[in-house]
N, C-alpha and C. Protein backbone atom coordinates (compact mmCIF):
# COMPACT_ATOMS: atom_id res chain seq x y z
N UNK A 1 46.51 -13.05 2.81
CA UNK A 1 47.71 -13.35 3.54
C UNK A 1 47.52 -12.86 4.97
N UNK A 2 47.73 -14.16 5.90
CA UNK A 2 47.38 -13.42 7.09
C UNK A 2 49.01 -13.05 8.04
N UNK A 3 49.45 -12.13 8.50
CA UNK A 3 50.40 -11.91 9.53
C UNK A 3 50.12 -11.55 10.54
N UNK A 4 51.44 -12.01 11.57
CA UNK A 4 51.65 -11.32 12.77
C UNK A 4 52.46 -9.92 12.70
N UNK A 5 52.17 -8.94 13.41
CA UNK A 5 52.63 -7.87 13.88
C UNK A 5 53.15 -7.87 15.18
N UNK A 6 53.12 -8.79 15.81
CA UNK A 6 53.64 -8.99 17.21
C UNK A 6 52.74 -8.68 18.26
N UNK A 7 52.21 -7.28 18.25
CA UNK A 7 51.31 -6.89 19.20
C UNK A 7 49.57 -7.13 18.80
N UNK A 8 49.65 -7.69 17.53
CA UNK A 8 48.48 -7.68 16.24
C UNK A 8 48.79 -8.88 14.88
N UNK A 9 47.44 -9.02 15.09
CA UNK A 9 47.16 -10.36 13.85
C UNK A 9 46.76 -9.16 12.67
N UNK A 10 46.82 -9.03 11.45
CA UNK A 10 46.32 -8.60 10.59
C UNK A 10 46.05 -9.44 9.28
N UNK A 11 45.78 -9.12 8.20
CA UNK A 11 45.43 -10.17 6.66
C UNK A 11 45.63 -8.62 5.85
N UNK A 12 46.15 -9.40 4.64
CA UNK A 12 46.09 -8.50 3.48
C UNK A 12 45.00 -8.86 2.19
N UNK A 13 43.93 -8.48 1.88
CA UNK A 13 43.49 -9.29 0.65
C UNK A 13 44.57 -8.80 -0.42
N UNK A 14 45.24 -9.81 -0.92
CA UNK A 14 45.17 -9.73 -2.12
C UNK A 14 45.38 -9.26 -3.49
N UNK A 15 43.69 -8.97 -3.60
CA UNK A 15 43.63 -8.62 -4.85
C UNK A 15 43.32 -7.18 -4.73
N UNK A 16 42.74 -6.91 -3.43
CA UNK A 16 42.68 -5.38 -3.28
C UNK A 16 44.00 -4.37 -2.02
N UNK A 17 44.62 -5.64 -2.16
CA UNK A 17 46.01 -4.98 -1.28
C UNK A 17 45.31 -4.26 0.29
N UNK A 18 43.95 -4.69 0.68
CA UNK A 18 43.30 -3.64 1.95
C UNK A 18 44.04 -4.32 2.69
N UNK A 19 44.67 -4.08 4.10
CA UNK A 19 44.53 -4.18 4.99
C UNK A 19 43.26 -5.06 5.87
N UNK A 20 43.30 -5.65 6.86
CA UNK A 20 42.24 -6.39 7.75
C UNK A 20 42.75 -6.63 9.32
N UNK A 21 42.27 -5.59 9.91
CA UNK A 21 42.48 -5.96 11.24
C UNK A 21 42.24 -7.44 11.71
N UNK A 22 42.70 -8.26 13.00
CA UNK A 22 41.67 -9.34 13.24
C UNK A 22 41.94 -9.51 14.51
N UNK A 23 43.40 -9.83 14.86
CA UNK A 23 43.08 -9.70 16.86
C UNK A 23 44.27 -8.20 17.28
N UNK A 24 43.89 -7.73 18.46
CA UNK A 24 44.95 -7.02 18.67
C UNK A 24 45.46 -7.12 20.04
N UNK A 25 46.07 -6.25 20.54
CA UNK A 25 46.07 -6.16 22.39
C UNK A 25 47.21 -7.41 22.84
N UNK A 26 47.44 -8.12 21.75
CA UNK A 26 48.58 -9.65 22.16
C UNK A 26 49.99 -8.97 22.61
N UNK A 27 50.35 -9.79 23.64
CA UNK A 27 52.16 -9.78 24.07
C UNK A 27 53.25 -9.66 23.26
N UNK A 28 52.88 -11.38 22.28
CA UNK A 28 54.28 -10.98 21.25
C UNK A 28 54.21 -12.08 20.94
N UNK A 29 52.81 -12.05 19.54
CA UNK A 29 52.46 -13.10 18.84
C UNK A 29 53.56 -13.33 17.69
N UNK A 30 54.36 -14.80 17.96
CA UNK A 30 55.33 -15.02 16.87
C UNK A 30 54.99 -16.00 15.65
N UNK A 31 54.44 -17.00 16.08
CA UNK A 31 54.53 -18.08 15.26
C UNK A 31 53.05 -18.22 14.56
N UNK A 32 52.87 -18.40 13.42
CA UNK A 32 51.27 -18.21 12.99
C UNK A 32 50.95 -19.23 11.56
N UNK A 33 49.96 -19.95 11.67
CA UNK A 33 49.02 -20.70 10.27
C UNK A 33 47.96 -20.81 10.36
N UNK A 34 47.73 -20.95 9.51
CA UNK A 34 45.89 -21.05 9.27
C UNK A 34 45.35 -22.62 8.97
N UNK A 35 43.92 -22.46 8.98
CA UNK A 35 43.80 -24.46 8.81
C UNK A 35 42.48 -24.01 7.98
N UNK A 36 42.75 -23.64 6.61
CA UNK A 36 42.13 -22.82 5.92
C UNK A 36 40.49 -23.39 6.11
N UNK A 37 39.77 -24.54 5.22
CA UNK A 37 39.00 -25.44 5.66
C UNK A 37 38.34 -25.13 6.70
N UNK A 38 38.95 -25.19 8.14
CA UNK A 38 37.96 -24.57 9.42
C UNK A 38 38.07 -23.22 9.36
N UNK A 39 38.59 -22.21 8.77
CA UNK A 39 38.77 -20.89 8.51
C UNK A 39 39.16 -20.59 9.88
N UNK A 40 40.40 -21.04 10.98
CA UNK A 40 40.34 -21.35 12.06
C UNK A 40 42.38 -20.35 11.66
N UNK A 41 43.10 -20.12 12.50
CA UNK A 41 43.83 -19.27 12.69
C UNK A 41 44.69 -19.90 14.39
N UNK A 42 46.18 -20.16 13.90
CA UNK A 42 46.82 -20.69 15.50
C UNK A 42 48.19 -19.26 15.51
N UNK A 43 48.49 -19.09 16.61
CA UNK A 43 49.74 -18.58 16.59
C UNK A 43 49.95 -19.13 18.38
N UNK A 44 51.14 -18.22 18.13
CA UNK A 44 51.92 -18.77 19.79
C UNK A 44 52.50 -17.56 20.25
N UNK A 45 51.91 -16.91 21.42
CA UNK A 45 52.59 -16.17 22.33
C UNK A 45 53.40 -16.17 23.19
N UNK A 46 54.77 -16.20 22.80
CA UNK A 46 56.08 -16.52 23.81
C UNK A 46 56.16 -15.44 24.98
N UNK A 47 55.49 -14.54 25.39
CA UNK A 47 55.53 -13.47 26.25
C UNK A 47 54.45 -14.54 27.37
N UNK A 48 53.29 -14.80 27.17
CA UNK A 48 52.72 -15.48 27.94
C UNK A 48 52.58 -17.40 27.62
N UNK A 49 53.59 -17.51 26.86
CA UNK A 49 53.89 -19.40 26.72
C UNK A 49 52.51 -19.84 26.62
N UNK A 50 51.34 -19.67 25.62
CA UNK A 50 50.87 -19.96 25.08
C UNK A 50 50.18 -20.52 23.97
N UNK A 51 49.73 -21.44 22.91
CA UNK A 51 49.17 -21.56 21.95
C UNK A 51 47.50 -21.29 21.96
N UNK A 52 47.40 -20.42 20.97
CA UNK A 52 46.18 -19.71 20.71
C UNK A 52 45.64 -20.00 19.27
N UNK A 53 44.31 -20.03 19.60
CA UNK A 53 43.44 -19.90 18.01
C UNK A 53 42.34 -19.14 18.01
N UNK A 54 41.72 -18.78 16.51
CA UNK A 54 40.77 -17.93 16.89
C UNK A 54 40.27 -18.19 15.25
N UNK A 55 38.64 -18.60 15.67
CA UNK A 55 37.50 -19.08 14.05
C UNK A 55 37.58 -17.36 13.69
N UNK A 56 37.73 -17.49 12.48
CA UNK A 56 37.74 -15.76 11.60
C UNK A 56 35.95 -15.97 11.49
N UNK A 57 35.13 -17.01 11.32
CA UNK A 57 33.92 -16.94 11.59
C UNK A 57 33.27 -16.44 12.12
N UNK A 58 33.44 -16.80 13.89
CA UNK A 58 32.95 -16.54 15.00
C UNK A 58 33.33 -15.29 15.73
N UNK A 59 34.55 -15.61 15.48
CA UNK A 59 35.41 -14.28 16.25
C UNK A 59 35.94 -14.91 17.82
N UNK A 60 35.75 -15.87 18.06
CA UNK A 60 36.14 -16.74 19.17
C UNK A 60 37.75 -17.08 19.39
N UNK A 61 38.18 -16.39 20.21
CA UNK A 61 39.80 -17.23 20.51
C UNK A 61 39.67 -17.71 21.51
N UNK A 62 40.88 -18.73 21.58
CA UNK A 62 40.57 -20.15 22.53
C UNK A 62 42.05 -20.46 23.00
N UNK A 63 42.62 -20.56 24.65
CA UNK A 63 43.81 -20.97 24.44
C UNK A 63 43.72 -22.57 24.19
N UNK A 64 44.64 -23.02 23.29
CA UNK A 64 44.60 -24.58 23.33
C UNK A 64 45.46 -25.20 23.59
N UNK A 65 46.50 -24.53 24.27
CA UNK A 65 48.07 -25.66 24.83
C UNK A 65 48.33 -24.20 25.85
N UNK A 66 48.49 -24.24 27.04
CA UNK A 66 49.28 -23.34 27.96
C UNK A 66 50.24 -24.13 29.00
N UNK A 67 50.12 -25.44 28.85
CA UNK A 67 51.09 -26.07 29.92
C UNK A 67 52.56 -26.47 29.41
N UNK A 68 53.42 -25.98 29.86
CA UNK A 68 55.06 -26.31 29.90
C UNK A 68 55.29 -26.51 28.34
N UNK A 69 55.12 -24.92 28.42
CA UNK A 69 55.45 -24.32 27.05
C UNK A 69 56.74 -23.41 27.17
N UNK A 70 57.59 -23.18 26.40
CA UNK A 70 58.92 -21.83 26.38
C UNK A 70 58.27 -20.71 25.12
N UNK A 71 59.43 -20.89 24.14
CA UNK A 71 59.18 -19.57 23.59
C UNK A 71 59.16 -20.90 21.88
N UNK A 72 57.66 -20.73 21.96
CA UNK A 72 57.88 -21.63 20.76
C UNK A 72 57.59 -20.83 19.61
N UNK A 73 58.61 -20.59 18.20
CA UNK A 73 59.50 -19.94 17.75
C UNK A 73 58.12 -20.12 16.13
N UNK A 74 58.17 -21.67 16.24
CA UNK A 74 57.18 -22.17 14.72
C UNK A 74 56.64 -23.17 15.01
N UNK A 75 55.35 -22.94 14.20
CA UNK A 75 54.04 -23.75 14.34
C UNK A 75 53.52 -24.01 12.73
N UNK A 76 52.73 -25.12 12.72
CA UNK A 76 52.69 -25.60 11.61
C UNK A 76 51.26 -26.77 11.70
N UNK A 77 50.17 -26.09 10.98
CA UNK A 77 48.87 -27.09 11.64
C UNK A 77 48.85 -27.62 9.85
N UNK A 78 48.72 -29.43 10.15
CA UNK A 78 48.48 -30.06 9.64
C UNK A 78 47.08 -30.45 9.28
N UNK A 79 46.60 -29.57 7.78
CA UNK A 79 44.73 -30.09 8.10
C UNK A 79 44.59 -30.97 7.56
N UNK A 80 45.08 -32.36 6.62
CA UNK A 80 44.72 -33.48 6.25
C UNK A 80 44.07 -34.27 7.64
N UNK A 81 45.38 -34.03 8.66
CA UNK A 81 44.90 -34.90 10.12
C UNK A 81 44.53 -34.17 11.31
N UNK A 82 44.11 -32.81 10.81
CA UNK A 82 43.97 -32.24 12.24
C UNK A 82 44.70 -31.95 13.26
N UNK A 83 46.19 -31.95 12.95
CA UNK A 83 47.08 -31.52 13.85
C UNK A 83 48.09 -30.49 13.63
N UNK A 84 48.59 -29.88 15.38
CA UNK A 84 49.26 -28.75 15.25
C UNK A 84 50.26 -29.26 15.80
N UNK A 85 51.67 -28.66 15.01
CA UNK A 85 53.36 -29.42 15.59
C UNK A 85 53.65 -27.37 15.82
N UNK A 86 55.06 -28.01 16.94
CA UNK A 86 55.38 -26.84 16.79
C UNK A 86 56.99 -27.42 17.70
N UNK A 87 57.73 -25.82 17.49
CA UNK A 87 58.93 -25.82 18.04
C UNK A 87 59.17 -24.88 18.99
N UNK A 88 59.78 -25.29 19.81
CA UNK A 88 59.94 -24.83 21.41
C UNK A 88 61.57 -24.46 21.19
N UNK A 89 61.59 -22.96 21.27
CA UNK A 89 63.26 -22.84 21.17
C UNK A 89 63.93 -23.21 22.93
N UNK A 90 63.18 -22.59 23.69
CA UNK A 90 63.93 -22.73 25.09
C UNK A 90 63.75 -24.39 25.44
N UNK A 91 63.06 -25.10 25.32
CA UNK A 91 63.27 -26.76 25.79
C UNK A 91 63.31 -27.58 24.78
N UNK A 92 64.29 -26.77 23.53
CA UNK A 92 64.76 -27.46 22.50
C UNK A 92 63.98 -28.99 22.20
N UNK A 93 62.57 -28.49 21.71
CA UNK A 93 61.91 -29.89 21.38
C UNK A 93 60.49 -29.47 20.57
N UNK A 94 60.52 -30.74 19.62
CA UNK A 94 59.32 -30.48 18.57
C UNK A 94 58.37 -31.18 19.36
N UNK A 95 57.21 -30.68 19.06
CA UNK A 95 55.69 -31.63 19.86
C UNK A 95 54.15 -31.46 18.59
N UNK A 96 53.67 -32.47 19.15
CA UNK A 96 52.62 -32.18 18.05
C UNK A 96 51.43 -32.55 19.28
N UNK A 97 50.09 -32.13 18.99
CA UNK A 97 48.51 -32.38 19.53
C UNK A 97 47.56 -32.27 18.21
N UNK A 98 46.38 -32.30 18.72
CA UNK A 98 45.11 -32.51 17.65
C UNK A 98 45.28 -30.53 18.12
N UNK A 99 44.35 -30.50 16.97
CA UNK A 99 44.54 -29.05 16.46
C UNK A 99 43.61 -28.10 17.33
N UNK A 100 42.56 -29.15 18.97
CA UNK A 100 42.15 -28.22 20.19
C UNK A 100 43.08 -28.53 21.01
N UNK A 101 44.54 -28.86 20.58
CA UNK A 101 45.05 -29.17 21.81
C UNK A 101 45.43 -30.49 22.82
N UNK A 102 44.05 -31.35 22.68
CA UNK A 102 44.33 -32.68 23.29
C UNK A 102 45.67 -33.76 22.50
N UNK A 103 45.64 -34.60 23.35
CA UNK A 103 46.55 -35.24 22.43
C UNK A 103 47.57 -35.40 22.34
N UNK A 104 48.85 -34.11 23.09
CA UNK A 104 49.94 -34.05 23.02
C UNK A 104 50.91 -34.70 23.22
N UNK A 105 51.71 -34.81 22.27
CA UNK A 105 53.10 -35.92 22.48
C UNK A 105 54.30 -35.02 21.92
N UNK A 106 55.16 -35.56 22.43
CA UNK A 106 56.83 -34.99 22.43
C UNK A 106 57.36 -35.96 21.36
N UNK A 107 57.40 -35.35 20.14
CA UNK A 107 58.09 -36.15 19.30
C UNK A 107 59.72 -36.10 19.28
N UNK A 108 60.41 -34.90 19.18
CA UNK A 108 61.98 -34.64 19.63
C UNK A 108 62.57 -33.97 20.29
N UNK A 109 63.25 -34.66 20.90
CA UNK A 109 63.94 -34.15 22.36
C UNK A 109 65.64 -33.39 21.95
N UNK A 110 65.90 -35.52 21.53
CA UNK A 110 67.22 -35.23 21.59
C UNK A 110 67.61 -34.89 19.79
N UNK A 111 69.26 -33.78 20.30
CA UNK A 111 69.56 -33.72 19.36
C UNK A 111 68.77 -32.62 18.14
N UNK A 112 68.12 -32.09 18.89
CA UNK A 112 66.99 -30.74 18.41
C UNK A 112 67.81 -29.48 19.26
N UNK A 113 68.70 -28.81 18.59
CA UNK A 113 68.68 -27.32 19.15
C UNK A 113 68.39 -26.21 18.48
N UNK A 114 68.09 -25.22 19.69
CA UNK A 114 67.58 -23.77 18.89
C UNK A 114 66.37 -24.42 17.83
N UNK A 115 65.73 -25.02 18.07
CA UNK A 115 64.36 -25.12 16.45
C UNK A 115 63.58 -23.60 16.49
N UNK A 116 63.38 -23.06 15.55
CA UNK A 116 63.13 -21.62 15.67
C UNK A 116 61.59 -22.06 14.34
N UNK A 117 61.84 -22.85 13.83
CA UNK A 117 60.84 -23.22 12.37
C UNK A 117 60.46 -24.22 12.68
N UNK A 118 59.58 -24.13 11.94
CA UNK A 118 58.66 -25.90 11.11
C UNK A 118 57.53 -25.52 9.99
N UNK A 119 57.79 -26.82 9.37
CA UNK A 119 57.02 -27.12 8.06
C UNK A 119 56.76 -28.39 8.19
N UNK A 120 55.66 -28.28 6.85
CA UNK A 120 55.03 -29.65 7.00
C UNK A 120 54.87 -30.14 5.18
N UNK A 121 55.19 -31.04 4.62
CA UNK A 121 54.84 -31.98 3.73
C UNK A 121 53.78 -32.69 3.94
N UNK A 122 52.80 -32.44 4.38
CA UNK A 122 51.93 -33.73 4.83
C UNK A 122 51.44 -35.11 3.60
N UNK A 123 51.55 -34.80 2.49
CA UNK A 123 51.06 -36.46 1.43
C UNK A 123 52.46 -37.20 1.90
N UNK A 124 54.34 -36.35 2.10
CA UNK A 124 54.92 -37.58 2.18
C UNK A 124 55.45 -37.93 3.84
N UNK A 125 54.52 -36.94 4.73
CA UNK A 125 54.67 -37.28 5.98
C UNK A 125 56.10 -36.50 6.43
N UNK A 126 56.71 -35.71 5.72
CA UNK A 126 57.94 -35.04 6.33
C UNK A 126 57.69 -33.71 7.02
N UNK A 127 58.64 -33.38 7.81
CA UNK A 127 58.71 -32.14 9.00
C UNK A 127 60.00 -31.89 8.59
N UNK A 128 59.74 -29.82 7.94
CA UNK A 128 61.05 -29.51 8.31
C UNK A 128 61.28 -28.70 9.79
N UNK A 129 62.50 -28.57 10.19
CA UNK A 129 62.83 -27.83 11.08
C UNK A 129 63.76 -26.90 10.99
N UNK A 130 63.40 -25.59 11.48
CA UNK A 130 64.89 -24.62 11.33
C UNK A 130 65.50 -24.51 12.32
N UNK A 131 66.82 -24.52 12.02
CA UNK A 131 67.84 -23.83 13.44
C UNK A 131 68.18 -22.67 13.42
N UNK A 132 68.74 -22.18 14.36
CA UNK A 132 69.99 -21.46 14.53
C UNK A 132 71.04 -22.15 15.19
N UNK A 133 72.22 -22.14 14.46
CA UNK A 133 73.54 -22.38 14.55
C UNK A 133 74.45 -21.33 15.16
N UNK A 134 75.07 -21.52 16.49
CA UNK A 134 75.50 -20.66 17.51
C UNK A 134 76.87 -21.28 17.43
């Protein structure tokens, strides 16, 4: 199980309950999945409006989306197709790219507030989204 700590990525195995360091030194890593398959790792730093990844292989992190980003809340990488969606609470809108990033399109604008979540169904093609209701 891998989590964010905010300031720190960590993993739990398991079966032996250890602990696993993996990145540290981050702003205020919120949103986080894995794309198990590439053994590859995304989260999103709303302190510096970023999307980040990093191969648990290599040890390589990579930013892969930094342009006209807010505080995006949930992320959700799709590995049947190689893509990462996510939700932007401050410009109230879902977006998806290929999972380095290229690619990007604005799927919802309108009628999306506060999205703080996302999920993915990918065999029947559905996206959930969470709110907050103010």
């Amino acid at each position: 199980m891998i989590y964010s700590a905010t300031s720190e990525i960590n993993a739990i195995e398991l079966s032996t309950l250890k602990r696993v360091h993996l990145v540290s030194n981050l702003q205020r890593a919120v949103a986080l999945d894995v794309h198990v398959s590439e053994r590859t790792f995304y989260w999103s730093d709303i302190n510096l409006h970023v999307i980040k990844r990093m191969n648990m292989s290599s040890g390589i992190v990579e930013d892969i989306v930094t342009d006209d980003l807010g505080s995006v809340e949930g992320l959700a990488v799709e590995w049947e197709s190689d893509l990462i969606y996510w939700s932007d609470y401050t410009y109230s809108r879902i977006e998806v790219a290929s999972i380095n990033g290229s690619n990007r399109k604005l799927l919802f604008q309108e009628d999306v507030d506060n999205p703080r979540g996302i999920a993915l169904y990918p065999k029947k093609g559905w996206v959930f989204i969470v709110y907050i209701i103010s």
